[in-house]
C-alpha atoms as a PDB file:
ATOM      1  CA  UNK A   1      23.849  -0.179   6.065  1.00  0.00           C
ATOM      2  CA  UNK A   2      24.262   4.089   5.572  1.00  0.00           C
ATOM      3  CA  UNK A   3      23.234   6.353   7.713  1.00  0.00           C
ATOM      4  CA  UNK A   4      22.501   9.900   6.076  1.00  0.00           C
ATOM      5  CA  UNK A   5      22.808  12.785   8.594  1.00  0.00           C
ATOM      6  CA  UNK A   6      20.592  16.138   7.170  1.00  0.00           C
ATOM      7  CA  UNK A   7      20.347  19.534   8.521  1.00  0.00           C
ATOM      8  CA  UNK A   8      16.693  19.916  10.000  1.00  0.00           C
ATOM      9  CA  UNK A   9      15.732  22.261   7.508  1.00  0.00           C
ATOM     10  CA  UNK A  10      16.888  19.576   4.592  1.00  0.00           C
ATOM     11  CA  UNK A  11      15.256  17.008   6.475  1.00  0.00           C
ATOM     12  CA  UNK A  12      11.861  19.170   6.877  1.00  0.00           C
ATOM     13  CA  UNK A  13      12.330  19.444   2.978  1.00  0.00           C
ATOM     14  CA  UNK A  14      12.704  15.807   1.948  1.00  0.00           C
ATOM     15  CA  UNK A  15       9.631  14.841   4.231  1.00  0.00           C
ATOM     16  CA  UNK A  16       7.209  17.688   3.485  1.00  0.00           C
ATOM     17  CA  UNK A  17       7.699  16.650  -0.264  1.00  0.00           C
ATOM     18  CA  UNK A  18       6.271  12.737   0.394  1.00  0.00           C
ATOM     19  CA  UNK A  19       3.053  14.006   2.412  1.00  0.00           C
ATOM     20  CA  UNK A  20       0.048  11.823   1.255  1.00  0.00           C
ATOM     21  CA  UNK A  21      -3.644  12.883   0.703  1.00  0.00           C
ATOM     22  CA  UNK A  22      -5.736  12.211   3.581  1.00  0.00           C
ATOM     23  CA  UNK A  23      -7.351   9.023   3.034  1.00  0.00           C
ATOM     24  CA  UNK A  24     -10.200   7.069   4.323  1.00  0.00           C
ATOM     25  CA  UNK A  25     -11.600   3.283   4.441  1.00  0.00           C
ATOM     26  CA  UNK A  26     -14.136   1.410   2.555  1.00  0.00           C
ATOM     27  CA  UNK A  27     -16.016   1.157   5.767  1.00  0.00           C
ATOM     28  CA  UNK A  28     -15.355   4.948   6.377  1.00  0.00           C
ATOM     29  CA  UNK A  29     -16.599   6.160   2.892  1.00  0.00           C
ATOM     30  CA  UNK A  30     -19.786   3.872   2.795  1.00  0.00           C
ATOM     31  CA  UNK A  31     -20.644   5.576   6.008  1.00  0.00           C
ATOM     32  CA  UNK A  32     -20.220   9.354   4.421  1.00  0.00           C
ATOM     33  CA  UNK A  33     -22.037   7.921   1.073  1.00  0.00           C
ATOM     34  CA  UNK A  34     -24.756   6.227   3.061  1.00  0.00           C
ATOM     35  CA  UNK A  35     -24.385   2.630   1.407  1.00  0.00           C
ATOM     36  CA  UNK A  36     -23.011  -0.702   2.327  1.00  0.00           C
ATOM     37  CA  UNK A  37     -19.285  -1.562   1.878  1.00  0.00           C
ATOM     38  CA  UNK A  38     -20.049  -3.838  -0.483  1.00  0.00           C
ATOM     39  CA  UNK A  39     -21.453  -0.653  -2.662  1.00  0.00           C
ATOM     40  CA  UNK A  40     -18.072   0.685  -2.037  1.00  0.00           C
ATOM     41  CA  UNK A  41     -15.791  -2.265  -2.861  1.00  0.00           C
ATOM     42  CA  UNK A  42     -18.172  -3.137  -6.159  1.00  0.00           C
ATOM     43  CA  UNK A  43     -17.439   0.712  -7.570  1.00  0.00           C
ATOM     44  CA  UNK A  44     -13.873   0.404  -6.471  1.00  0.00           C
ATOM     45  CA  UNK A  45     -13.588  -2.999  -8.629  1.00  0.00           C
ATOM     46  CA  UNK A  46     -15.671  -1.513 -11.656  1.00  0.00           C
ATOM     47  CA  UNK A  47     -13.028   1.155 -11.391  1.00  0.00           C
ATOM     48  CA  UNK A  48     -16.285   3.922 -10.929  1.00  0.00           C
ATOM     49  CA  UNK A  49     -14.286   4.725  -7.332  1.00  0.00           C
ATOM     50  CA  UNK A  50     -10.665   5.266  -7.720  1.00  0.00           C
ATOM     51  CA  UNK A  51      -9.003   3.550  -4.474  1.00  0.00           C
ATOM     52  CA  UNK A  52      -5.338   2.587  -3.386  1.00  0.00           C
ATOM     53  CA  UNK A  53      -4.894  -0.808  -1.857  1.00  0.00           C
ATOM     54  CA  UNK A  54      -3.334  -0.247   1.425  1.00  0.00           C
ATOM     55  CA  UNK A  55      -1.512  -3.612   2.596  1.00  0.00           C
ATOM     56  CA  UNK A  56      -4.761  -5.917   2.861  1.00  0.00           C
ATOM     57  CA  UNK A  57      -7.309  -2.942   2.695  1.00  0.00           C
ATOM     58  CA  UNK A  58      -8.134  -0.360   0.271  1.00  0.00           C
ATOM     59  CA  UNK A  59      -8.293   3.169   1.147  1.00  0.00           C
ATOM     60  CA  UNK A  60      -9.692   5.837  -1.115  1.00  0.00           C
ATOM     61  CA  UNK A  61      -8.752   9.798  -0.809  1.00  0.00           C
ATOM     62  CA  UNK A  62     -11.284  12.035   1.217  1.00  0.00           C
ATOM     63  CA  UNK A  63     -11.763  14.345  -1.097  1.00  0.00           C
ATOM     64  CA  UNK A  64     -13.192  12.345  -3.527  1.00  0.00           C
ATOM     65  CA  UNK A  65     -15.908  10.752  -0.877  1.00  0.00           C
ATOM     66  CA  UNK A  66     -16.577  14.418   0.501  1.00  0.00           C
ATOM     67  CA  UNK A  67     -17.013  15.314  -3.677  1.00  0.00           C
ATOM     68  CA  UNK A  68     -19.141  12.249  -4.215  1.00  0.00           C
ATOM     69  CA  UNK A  69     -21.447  13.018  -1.111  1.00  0.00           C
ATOM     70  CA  UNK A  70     -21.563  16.747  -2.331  1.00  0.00           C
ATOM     71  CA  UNK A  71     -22.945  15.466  -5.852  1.00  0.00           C
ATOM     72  CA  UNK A  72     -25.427  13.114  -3.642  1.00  0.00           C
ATOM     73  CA  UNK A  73     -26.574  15.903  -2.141  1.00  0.00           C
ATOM     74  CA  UNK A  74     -27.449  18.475  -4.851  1.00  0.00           C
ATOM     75  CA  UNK A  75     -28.933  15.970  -7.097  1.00  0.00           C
ATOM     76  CA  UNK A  76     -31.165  14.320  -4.033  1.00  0.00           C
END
């Protein structure tokens, strides 16, 4: 085993570079889409959702269900 010892401002660097999109469940996104999670997990399968499997879970990026409800919205 290595142990690597940075400066904070290298480490601050390093770890800003790796942040991740915010991201939000199947259950989470069929609530903001007003569906079922089945809805959800059927569009994530047909590949009409893009989604990230998250160790047993899938997780799909905000931004996409907040664009997806905004479409919703203008075309309801």
């Amino acid at each position: 085993m290595s142990l690597r010892v940075l400066p904070a401002a290298d480490f601050d660097r390093l770890t800003e570079a790796a942040e991740l999109p915010a991201l939000v469940s199947v259950s989470e996104a069929a609530e903001e889409l007003g569906v079922s999670r089945q809805s959800i997990l059927k569009s994530i399968k047909t590949a009409k959702l893009p989604a990230a499997r998250v160790g047993d879970t899938w997780a799909v990026r905000k931004s996409v269900v907040q664009a997806r409800a905004r479409d919703n919205a203008e075309s309801a």
